[in-house]
Protein backbone atom coordinates (compact mmCIF):
# COMPACT_ATOMS: atom_id res chain seq x y z
CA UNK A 1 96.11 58.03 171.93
CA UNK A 2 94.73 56.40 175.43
CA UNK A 3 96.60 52.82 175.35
CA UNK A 4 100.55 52.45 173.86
CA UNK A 5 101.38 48.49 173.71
CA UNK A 6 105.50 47.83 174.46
CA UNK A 7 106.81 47.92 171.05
CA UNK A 8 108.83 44.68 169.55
CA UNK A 9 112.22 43.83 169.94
CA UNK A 10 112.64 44.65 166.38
CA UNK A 11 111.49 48.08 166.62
CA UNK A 12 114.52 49.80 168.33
CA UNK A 13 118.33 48.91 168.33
CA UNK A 14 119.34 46.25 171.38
CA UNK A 15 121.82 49.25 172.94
CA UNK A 16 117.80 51.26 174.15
CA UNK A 17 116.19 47.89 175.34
CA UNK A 18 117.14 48.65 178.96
CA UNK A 19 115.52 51.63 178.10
CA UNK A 20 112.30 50.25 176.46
CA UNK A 21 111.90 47.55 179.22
CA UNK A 22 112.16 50.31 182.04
CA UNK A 23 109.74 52.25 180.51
CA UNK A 24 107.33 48.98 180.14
CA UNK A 25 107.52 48.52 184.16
CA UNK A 26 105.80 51.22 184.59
CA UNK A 27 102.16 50.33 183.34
CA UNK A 28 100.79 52.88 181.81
CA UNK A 29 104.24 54.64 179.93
CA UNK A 30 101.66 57.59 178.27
CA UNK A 31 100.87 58.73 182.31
CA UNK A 32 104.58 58.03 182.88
CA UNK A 33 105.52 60.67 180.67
CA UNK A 34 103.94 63.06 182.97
CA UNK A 35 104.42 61.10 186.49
CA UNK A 36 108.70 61.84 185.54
CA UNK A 37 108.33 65.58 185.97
CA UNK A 38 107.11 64.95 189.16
CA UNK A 39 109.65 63.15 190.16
CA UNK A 40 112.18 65.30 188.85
CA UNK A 41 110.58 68.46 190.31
CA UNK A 42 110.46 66.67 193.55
CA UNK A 43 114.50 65.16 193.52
CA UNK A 44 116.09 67.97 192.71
CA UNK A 45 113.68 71.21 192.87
CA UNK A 46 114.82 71.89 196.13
CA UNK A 47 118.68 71.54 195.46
CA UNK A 48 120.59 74.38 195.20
CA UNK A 49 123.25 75.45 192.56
CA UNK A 50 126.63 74.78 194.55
CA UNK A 51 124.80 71.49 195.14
CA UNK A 52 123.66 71.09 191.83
CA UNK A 53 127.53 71.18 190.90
CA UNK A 54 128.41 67.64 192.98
CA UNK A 55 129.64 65.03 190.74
CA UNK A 56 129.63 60.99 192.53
CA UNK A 57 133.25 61.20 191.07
CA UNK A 58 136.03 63.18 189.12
CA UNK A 59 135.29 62.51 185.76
CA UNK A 60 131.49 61.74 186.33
CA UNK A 61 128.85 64.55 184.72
CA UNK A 62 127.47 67.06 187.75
CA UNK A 63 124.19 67.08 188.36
CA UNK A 64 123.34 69.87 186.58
CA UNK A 65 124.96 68.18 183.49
CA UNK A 66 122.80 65.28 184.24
CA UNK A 67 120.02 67.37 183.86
CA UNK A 68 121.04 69.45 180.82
CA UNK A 69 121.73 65.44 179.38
CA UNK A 70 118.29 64.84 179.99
CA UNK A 71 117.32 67.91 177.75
CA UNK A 72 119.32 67.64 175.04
CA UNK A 73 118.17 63.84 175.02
CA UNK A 74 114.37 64.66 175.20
CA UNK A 75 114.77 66.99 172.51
CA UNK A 76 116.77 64.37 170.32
CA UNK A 77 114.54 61.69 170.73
CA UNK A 78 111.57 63.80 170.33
CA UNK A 79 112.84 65.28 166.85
CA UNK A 80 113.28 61.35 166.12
CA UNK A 81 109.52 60.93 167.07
CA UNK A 82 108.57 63.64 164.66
CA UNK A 83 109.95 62.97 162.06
CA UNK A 84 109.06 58.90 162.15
CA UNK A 85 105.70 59.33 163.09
CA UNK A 86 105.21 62.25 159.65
CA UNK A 87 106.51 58.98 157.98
CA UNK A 88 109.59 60.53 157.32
CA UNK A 89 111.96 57.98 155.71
CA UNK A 90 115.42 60.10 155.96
CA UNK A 91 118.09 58.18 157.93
CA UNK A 92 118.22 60.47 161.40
CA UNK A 93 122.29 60.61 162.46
CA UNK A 94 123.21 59.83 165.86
CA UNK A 95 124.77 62.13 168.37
CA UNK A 96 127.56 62.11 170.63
CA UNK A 97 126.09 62.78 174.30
CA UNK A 98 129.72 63.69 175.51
CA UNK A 99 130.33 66.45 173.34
CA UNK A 100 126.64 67.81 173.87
CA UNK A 101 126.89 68.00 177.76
CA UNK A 102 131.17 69.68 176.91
CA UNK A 103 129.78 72.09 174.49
CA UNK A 104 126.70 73.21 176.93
CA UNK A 105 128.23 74.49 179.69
CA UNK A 106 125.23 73.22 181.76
CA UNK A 107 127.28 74.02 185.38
CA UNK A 108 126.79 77.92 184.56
CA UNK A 109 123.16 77.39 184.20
CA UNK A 110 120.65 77.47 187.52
CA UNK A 111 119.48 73.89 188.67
CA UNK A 112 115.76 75.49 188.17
CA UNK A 113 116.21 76.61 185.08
CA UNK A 114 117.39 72.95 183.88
CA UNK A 115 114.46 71.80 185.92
CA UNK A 116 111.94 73.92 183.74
CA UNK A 117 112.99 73.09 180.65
CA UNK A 118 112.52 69.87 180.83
CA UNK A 119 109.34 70.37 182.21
CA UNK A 120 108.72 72.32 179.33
CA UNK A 121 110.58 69.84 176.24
CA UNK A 122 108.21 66.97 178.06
CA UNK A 123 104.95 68.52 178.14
CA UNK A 124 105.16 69.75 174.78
CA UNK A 125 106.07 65.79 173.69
CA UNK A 126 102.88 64.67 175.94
CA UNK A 127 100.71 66.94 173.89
CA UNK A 128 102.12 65.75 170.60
CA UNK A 129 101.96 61.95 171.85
CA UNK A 130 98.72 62.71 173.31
CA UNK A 131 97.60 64.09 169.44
CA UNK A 132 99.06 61.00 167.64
CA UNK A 133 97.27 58.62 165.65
CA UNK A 134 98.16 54.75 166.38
CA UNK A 135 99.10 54.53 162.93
CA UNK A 136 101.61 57.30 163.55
CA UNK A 137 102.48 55.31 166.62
CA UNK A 138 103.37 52.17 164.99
CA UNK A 139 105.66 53.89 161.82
CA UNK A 140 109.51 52.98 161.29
CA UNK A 141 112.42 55.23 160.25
CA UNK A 142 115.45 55.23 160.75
CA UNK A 143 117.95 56.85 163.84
CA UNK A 144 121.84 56.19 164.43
CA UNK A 145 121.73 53.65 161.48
CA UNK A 146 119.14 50.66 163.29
CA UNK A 147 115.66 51.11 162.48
CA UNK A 148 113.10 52.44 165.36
CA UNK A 149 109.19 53.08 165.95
CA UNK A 150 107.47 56.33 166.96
CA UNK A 151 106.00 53.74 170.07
CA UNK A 152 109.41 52.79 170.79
CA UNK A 153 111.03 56.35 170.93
CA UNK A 154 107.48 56.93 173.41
CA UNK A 155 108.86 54.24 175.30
CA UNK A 156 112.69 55.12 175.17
CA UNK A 157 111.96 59.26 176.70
CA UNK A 158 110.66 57.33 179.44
CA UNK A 159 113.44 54.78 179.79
CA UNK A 160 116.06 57.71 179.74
CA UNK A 161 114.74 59.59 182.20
CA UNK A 162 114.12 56.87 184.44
CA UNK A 163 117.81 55.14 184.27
CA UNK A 164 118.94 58.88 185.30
CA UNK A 165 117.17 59.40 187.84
CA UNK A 166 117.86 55.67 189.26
CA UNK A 167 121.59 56.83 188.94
CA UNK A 168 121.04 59.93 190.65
CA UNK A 169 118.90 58.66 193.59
CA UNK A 170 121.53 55.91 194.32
CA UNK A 171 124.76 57.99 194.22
CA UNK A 172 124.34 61.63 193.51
CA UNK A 173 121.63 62.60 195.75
CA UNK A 174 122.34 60.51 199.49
CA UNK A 175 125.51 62.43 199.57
CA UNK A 176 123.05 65.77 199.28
CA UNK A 177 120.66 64.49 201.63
CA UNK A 178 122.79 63.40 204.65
């Protein structure tokens, strides 16, 4: 796959179209895929653990549980993309982010560790993306009971990632960084 149009409104359920219209800022959302490790890497590969652990307030996720969000999320949405783009018509059930990031314990886990995983959940996603047809691409299934498109869960990983890391640059990481 080279060129991935924004997918229709009608394609996703309204609560990921913040997601899907982040994602379509950026151009080109197949080199975004990539371009967000970067970024990542480059935000918080240099933070270390007891930083990692800063939360912007008492009840807010740490950092690290940011992070560990972003994995579990990557990994959700990329099951999704499997099994809609294998034309897999089986309503997928929706997950509650909350109890993923309570159950994880991300906080006893090292920042770099986090930080490779993802790494690791997103390139395997770029290869599979990268080896979809467009007729994969454009398939509809079923996730958290609204219907959704391979193209639009492409377009959602990218969303997620980036309205986490606009959250962290604007009031997790100045407090690091001053």
């Amino acid at each position: 796959m080279n060129k991935l149009p924004s997918p229709n409104s009608d394609e996703y359920a309204e609560f990921y179209a913040s997601y899907v219209q982040r994602a379509s800022s950026k151009g080109d959302v197949l080199a975004a895929l990539s371009q967000q490790i970067d970024e990542i890497k480059s935000a918080l590969g240099k933070l270390s653990d007891e930083q990692a652990l800063f939360r912007d307030a008492p009840n807010e996720w740490s950092l690290k549980e940011v992070m560990g969000h972003l994995n579990d999320v990557e990994r959700v949405f990329s099951y999704r993309l499997l099994r809609v783009s294998r034309n897999d018509a089986t309503p997928l059930p929706g997950f509650e982010q909350n109890d993923y990031v309570r159950e994880a314990g991300f906080d006893s886990h090292p920042i770099k560790d986090l930080i490779q995983e993802f790494e690791h959940l997103r390139r395997a996603n770029i290869l599979a993306i990268h080896n979809m047809s467009d007729e994969a691409a454009l398939r509809v299934g079923t996730a958290s009971g609204y219907p959704v498109s391979a193209r639009a869960l492409i377009y959602m990983l990218v969303g997620h990632v980036d309205h986490h890391m606009e959250s962290l640059n604007e009031k997790y990481l100045p407090p690091l960084n001053s």
